[in-house]
N, C-alpha and C. Protein backbone atom coordinates (compact mmCIF):
# COMPACT_ATOMS: atom_id res chain seq x y z
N UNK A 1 -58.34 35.70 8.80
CA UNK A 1 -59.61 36.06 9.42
C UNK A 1 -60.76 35.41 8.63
N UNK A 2 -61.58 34.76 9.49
CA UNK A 2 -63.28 34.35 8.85
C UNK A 2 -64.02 35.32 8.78
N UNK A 3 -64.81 35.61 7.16
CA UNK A 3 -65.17 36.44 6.93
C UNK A 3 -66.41 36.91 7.82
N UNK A 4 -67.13 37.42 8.48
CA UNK A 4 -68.46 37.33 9.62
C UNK A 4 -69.70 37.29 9.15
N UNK A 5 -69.72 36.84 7.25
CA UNK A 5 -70.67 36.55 6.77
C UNK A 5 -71.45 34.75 6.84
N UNK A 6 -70.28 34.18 7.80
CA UNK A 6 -70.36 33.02 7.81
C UNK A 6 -71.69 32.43 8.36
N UNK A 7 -72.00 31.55 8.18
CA UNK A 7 -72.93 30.34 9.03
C UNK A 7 -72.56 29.46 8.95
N UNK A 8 -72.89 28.33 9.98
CA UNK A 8 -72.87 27.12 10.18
C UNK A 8 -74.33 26.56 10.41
N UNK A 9 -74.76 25.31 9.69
CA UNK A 9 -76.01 25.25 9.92
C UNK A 9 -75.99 23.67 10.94
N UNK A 10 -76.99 23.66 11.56
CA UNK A 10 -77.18 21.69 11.76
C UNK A 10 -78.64 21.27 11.32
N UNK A 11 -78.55 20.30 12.03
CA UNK A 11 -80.08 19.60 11.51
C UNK A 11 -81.10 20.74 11.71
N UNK A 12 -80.76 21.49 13.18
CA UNK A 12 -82.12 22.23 13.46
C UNK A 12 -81.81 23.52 13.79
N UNK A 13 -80.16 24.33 14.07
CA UNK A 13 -79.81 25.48 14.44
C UNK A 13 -79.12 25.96 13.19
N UNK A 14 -78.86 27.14 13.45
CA UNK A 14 -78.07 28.49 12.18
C UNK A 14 -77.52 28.96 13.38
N UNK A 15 -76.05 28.43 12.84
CA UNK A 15 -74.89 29.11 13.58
C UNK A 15 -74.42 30.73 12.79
N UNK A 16 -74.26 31.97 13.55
CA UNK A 16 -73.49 32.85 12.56
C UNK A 16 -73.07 33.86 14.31
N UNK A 17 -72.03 34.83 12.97
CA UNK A 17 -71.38 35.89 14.54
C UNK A 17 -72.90 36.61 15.37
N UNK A 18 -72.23 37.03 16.63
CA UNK A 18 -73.05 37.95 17.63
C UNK A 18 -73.08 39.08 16.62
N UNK A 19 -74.47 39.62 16.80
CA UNK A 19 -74.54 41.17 16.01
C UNK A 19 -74.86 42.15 17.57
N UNK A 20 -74.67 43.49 17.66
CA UNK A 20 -75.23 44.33 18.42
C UNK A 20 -76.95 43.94 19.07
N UNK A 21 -77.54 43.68 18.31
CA UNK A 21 -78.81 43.63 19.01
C UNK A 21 -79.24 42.36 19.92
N UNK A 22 -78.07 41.55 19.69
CA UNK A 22 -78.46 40.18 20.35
C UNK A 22 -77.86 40.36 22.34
N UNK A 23 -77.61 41.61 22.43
CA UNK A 23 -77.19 41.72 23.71
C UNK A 23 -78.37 41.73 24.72
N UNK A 24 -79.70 42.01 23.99
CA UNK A 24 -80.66 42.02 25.08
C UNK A 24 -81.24 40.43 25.12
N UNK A 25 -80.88 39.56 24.43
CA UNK A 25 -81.48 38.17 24.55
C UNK A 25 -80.48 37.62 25.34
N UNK A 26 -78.77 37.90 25.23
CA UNK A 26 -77.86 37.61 26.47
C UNK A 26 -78.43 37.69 27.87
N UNK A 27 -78.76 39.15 27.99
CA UNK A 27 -79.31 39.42 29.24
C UNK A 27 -80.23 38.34 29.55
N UNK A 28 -81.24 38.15 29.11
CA UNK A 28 -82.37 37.32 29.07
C UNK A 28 -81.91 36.13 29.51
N UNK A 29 -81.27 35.61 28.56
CA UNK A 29 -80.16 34.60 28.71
C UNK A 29 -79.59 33.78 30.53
N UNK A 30 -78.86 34.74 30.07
CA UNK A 30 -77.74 34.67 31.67
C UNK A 30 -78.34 35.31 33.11
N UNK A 31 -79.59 36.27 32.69
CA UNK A 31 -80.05 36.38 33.76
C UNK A 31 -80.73 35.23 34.98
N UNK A 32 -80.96 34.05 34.41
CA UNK A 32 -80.84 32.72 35.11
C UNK A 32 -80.00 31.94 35.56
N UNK A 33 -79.94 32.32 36.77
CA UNK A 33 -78.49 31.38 37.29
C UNK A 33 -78.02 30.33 37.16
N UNK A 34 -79.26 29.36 37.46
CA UNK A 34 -79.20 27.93 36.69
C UNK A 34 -78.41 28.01 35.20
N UNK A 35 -78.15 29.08 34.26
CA UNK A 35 -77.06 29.42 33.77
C UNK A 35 -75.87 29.81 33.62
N UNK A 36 -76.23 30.62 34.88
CA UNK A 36 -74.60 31.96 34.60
C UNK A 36 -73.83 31.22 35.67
N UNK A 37 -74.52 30.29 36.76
CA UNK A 37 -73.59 29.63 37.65
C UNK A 37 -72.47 28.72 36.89
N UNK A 38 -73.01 28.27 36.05
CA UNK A 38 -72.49 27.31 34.78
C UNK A 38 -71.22 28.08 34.59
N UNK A 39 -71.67 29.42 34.10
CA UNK A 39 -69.77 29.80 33.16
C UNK A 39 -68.77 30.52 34.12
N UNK A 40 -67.88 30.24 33.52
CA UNK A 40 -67.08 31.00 34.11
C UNK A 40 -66.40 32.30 34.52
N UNK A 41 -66.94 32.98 33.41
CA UNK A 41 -66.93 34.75 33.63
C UNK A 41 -67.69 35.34 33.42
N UNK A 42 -68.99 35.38 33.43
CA UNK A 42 -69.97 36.15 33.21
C UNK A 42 -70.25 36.91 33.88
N UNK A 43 -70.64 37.66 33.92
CA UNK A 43 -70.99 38.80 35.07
C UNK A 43 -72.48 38.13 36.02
N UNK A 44 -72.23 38.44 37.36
CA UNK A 44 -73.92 38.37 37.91
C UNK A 44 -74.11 39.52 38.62
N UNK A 45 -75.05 39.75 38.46
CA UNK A 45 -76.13 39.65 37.52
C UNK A 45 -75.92 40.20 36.41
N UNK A 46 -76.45 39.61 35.02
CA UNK A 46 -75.89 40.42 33.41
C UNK A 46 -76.43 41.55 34.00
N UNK A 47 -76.13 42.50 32.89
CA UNK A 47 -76.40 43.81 32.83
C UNK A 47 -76.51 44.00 31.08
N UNK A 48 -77.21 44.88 30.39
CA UNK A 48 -77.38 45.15 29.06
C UNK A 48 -75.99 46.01 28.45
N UNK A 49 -75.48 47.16 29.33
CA UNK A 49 -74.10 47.18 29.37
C UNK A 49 -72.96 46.24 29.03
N UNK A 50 -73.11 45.03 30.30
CA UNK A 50 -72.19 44.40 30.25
C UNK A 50 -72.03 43.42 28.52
N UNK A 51 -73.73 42.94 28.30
CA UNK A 51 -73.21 42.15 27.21
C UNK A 51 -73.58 42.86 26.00
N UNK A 52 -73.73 43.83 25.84
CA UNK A 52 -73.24 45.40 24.36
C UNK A 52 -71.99 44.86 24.90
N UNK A 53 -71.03 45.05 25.80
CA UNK A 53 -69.66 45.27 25.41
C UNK A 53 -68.87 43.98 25.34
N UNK A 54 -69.54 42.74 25.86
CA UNK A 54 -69.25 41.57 25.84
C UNK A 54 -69.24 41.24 23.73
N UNK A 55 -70.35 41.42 23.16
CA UNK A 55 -70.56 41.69 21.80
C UNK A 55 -69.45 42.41 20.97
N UNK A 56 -69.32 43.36 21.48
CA UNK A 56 -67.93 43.99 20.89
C UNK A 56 -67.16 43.74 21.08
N UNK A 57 -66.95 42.96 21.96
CA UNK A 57 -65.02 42.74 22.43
C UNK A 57 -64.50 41.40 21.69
N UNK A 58 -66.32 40.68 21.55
CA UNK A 58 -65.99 39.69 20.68
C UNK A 58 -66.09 39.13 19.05
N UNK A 59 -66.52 40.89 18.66
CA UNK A 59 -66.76 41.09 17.19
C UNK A 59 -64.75 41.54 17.14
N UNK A 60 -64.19 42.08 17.63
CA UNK A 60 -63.31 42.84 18.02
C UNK A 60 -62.12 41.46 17.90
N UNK A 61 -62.43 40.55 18.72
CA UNK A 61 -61.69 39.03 18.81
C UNK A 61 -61.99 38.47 17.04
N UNK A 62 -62.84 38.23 16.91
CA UNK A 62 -63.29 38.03 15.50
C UNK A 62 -62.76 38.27 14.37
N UNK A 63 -62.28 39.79 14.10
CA UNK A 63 -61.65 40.23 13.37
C UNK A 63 -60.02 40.12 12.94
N UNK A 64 -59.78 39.89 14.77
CA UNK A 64 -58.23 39.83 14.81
C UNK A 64 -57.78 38.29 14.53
N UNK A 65 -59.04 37.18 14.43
CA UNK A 65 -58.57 35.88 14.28
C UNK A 65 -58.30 34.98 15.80
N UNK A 66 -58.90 35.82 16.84
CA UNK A 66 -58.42 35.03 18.44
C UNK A 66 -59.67 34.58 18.51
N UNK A 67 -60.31 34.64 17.90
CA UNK A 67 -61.57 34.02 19.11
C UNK A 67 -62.74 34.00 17.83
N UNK A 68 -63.97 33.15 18.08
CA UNK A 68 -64.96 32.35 16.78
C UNK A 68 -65.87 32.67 18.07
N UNK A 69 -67.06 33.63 18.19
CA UNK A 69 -68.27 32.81 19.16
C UNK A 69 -69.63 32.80 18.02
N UNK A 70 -70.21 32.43 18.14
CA UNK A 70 -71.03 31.63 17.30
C UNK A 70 -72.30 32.39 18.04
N UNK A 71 -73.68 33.01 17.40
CA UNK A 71 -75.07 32.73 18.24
C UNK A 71 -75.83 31.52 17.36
N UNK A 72 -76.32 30.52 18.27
CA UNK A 72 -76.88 30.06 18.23
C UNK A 72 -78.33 29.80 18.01
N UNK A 73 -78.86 30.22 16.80
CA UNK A 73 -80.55 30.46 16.61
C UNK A 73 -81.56 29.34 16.50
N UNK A 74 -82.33 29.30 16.95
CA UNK A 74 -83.47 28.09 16.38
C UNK A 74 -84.62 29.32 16.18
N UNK A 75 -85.34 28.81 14.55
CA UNK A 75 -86.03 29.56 14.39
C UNK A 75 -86.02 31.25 14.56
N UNK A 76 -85.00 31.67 13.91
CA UNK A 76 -84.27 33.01 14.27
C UNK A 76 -83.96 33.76 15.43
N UNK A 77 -84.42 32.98 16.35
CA UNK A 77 -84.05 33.34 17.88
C UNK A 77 -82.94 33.05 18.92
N UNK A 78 -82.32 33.81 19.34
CA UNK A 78 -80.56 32.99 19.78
C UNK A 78 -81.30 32.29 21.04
N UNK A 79 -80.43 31.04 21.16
CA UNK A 79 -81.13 29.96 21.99
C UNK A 79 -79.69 29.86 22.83
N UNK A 80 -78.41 30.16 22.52
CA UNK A 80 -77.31 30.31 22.85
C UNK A 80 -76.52 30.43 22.20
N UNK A 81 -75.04 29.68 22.56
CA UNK A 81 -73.48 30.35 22.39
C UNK A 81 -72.57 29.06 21.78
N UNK A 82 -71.83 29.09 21.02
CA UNK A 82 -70.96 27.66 20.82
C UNK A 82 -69.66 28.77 20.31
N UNK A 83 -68.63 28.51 20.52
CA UNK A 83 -67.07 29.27 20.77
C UNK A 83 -66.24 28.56 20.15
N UNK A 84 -65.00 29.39 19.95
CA UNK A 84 -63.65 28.44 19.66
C UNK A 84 -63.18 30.06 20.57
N UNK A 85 -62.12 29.88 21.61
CA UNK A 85 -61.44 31.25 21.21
C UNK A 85 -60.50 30.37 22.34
N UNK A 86 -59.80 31.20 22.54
CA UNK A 86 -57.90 31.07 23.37
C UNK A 86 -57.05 30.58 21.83
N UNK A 87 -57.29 31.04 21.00
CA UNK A 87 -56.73 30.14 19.98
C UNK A 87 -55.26 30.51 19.64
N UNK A 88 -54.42 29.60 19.48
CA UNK A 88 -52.88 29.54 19.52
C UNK A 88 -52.01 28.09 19.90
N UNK A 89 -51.09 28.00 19.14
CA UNK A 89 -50.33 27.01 19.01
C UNK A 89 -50.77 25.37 18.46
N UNK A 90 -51.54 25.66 17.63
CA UNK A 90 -52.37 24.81 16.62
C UNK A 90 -53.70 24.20 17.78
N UNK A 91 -54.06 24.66 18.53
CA UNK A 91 -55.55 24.51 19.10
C UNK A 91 -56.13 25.59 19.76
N UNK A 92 -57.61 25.21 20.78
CA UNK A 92 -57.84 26.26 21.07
C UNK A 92 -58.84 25.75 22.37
N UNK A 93 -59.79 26.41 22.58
CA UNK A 93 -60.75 25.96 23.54
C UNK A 93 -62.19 26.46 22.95
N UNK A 94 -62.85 24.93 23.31
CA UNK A 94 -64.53 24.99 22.78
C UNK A 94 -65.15 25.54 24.20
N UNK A 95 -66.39 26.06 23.98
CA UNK A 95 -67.13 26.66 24.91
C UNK A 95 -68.84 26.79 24.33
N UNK A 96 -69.78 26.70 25.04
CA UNK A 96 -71.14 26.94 25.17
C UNK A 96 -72.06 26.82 25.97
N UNK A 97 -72.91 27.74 25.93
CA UNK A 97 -74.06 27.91 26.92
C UNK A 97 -75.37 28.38 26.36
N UNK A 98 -76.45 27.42 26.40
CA UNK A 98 -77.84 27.70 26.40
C UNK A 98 -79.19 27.74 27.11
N UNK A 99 -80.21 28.97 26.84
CA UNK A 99 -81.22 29.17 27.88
C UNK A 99 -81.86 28.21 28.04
N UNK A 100 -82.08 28.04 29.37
CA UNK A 100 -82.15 26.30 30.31
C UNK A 100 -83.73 26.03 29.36
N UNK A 101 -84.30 27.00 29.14
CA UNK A 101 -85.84 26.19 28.10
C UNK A 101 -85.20 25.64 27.01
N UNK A 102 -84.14 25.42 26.67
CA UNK A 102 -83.48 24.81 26.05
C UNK A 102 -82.51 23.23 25.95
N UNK A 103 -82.01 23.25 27.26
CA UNK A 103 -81.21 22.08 27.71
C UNK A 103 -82.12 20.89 27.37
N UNK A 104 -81.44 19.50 27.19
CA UNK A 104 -82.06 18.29 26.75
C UNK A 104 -82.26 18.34 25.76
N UNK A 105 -82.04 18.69 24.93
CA UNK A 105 -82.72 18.71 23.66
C UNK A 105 -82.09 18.55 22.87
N UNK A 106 -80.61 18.22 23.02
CA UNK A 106 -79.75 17.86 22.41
C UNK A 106 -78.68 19.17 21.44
N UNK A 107 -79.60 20.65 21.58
CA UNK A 107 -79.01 21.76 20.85
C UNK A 107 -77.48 22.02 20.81
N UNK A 108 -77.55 21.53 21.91
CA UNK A 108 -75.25 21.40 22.80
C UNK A 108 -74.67 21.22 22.29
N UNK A 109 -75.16 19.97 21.64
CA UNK A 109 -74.19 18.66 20.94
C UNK A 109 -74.31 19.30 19.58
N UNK A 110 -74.90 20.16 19.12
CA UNK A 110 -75.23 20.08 17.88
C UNK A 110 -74.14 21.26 17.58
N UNK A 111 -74.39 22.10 17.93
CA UNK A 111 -73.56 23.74 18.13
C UNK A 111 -72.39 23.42 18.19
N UNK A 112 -71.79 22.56 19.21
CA UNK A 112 -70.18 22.47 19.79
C UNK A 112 -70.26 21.27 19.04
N UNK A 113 -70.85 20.20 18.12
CA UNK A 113 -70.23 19.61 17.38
C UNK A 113 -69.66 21.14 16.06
N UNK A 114 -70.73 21.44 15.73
CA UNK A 114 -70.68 22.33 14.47
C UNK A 114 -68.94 23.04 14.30
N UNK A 115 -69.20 22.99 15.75
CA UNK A 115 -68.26 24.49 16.10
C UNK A 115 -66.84 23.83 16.37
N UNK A 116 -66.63 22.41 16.53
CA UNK A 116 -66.07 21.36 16.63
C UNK A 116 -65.42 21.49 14.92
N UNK A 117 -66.16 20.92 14.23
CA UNK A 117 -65.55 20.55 12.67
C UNK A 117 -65.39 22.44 12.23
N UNK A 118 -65.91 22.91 12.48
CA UNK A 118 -65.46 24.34 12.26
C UNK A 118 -63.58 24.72 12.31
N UNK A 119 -63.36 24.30 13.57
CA UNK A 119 -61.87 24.64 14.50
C UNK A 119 -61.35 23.38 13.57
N UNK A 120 -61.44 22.24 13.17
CA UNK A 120 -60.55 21.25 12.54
C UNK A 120 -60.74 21.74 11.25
N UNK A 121 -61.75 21.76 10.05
CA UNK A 121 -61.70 21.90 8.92
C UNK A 121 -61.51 23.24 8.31
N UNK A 122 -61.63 24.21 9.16
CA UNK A 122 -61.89 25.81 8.52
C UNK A 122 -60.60 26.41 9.31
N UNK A 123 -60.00 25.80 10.49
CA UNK A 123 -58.97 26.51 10.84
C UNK A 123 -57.92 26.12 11.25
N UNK A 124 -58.09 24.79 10.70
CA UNK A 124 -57.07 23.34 10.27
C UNK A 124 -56.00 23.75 11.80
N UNK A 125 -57.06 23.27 12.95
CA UNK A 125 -56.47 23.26 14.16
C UNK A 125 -56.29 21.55 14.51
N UNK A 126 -55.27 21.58 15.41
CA UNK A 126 -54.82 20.30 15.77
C UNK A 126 -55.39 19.55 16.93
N UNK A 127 -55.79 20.18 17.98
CA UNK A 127 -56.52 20.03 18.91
C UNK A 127 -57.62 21.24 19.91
N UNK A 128 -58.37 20.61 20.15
CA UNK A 128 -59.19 21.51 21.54
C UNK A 128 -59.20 21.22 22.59
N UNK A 129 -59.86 21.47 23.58
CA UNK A 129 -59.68 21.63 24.92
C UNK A 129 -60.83 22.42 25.24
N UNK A 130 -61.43 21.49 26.41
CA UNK A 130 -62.75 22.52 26.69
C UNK A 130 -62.91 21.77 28.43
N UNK A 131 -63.73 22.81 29.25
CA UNK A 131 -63.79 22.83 30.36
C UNK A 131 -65.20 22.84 30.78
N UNK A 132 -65.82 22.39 31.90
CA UNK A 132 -67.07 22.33 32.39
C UNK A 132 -67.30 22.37 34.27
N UNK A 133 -68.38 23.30 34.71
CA UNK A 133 -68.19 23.30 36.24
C UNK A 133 -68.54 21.80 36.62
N UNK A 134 -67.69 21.02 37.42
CA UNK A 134 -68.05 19.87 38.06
C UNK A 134 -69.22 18.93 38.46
N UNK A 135 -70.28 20.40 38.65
CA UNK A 135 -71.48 20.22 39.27
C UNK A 135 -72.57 20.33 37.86
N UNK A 136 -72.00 20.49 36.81
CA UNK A 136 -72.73 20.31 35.76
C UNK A 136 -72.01 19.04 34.79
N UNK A 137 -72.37 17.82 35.34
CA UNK A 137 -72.33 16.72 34.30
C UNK A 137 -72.38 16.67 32.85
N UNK A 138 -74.11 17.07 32.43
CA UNK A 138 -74.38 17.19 31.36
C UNK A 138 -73.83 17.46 30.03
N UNK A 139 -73.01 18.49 30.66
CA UNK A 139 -71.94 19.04 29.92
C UNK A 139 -70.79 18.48 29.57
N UNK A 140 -70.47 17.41 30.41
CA UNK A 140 -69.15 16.76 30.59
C UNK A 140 -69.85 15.70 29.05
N UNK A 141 -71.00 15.01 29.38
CA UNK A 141 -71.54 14.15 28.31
C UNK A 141 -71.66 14.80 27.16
N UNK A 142 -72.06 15.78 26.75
CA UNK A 142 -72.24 16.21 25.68
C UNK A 142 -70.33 16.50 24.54
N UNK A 143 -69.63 16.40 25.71
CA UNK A 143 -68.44 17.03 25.06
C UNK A 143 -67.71 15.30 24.60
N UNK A 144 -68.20 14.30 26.15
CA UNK A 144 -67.69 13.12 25.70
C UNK A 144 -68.41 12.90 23.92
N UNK A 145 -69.55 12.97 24.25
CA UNK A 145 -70.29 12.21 22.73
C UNK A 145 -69.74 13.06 21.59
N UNK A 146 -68.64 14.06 21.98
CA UNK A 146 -68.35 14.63 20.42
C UNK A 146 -66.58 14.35 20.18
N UNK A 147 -66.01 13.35 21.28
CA UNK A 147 -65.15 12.49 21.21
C UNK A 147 -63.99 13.45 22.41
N UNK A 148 -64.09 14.20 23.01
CA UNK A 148 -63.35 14.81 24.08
C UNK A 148 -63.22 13.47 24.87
N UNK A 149 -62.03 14.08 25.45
CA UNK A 149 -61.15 12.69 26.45
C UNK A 149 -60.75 13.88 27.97
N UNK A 150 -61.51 13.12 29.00
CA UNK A 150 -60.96 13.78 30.35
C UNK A 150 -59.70 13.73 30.60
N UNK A 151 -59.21 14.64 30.96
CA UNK A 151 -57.92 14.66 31.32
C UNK A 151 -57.48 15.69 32.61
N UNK A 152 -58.35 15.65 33.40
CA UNK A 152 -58.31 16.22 34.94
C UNK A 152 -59.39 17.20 35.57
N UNK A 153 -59.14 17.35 36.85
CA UNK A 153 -59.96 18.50 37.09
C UNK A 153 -58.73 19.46 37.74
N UNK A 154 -59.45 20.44 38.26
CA UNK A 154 -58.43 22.03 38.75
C UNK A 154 -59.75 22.81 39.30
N UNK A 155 -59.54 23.32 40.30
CA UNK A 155 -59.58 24.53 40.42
C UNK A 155 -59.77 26.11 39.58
N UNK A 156 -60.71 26.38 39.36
CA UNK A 156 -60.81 27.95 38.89
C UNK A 156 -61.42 28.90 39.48
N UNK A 157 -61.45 30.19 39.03
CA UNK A 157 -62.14 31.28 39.85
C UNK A 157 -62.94 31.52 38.92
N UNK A 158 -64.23 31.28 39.48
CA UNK A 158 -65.77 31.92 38.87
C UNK A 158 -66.35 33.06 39.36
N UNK A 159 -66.15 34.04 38.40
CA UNK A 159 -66.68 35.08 38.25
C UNK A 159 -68.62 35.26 38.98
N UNK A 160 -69.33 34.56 38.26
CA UNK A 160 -70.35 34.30 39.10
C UNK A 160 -70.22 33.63 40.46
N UNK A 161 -69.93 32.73 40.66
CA UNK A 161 -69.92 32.33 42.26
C UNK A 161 -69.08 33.12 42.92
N UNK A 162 -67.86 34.00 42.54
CA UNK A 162 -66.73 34.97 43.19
C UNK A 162 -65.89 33.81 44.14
N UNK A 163 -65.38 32.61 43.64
CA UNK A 163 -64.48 32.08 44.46
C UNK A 163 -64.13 30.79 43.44
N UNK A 164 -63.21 29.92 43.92
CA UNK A 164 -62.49 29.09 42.89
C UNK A 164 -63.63 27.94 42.81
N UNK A 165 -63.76 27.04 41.69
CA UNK A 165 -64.54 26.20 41.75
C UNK A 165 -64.31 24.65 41.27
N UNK A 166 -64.77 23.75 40.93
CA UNK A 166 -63.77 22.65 40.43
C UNK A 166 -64.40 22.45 39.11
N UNK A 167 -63.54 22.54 38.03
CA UNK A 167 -63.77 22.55 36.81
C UNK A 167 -63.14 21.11 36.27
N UNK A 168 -63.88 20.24 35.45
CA UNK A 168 -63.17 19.16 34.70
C UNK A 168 -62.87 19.77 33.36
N UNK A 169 -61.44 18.99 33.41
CA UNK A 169 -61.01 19.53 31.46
C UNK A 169 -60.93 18.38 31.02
N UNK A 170 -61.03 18.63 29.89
CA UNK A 170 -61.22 17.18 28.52
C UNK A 170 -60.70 18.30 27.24
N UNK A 171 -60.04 16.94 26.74
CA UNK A 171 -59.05 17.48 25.45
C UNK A 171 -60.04 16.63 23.79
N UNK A 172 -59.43 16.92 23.08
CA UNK A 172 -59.92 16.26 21.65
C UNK A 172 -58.81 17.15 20.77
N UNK A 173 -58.36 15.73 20.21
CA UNK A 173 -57.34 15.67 19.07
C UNK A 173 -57.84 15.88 17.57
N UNK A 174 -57.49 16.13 16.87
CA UNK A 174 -58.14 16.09 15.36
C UNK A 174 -57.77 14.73 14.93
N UNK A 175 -56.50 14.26 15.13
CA UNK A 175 -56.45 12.72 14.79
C UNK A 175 -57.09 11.68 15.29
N UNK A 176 -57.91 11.78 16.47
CA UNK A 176 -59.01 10.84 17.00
C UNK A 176 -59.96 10.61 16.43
N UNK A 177 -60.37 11.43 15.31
CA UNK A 177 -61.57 11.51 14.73
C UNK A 177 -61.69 10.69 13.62
């Protein structure tokens, strides 16, 4: 287990765990669809409920060693999310999402790189795997520029839209790097 005293820093964000109080900036967060259409299980509309218990389930993951989510701060304010979790059989899956006054700005790349050398050097994983909705490109680029390789699309069921959607997956090896 990583101790939850951790950070990760970059040029311009402080990566560390979700605490309890960051559930009302979730809300805030995901309450923009132009976001929550993006992920894949989020609830729509958030609820302050939903992400208190979203927080715990993933302080809860944390502890047991399944799952890394990261808040994302600029200037002590969570700006979003960068992940490792499904983790098993020497990899895992990267994940993130930030409030759209945010997008462009390169924060993406910075987080899910972070969170990137995190899963290879701190949890001496072999590969990742990360996924993006179809209709969000951006995302697909940000994962290419941190050396992810496409390797199909599929079908999933999104929780926000309530029906299957087309997701591209892209892999990254630790030996590519």
């Amino acid at each position: 287990m990583i101790d939850r005293s951790i950070r990760l820093t970059t040029e311009r964000l402080s990566l560390r765990p979700f605490e309890p109080d960051d559930a009302s900036r979730l809300v805030e967060i995901q309450s923009n669809w132009n976001v929550t259409r993006m992920l894949r299980l989020a609830p729509w509309p958030p609820t302050l409920e939903a992400m208190a218990e979203w927080v715990d389930v993933h302080g809860q993951e944390w502890r047991a060693g399944e799952a890394y989510r990261f808040a994302c701060t600029l200037e002590g304010q969570v700006i979003g999310c960068a992940d490792i979790d499904a983790i098993g059989s020497g990899g895992a899956e990267l994940g993130y999402f930030f409030d759209e006054a945010h997008w462009g700005k390169g924060y993406a790349r910075e987080a899910a790189g972070a969170v990137r050398d995190f899963a290879f050097q701190t949890l001496d994983l072999d590969h990742l795997v990360a996924g993006h909705a179809a209709e969000n490109p951006a995302s697909g680029k940000v994962l290419e520029a941190l050396g992810f390789r496409y390797i199909g699309e599929v079908k999933k069921f999104s929780r926000p839209h309530g029906r299957d959607v087309p997701y591209r997956l892209l892999r990254l090896e630790r030996a590519w790097l």
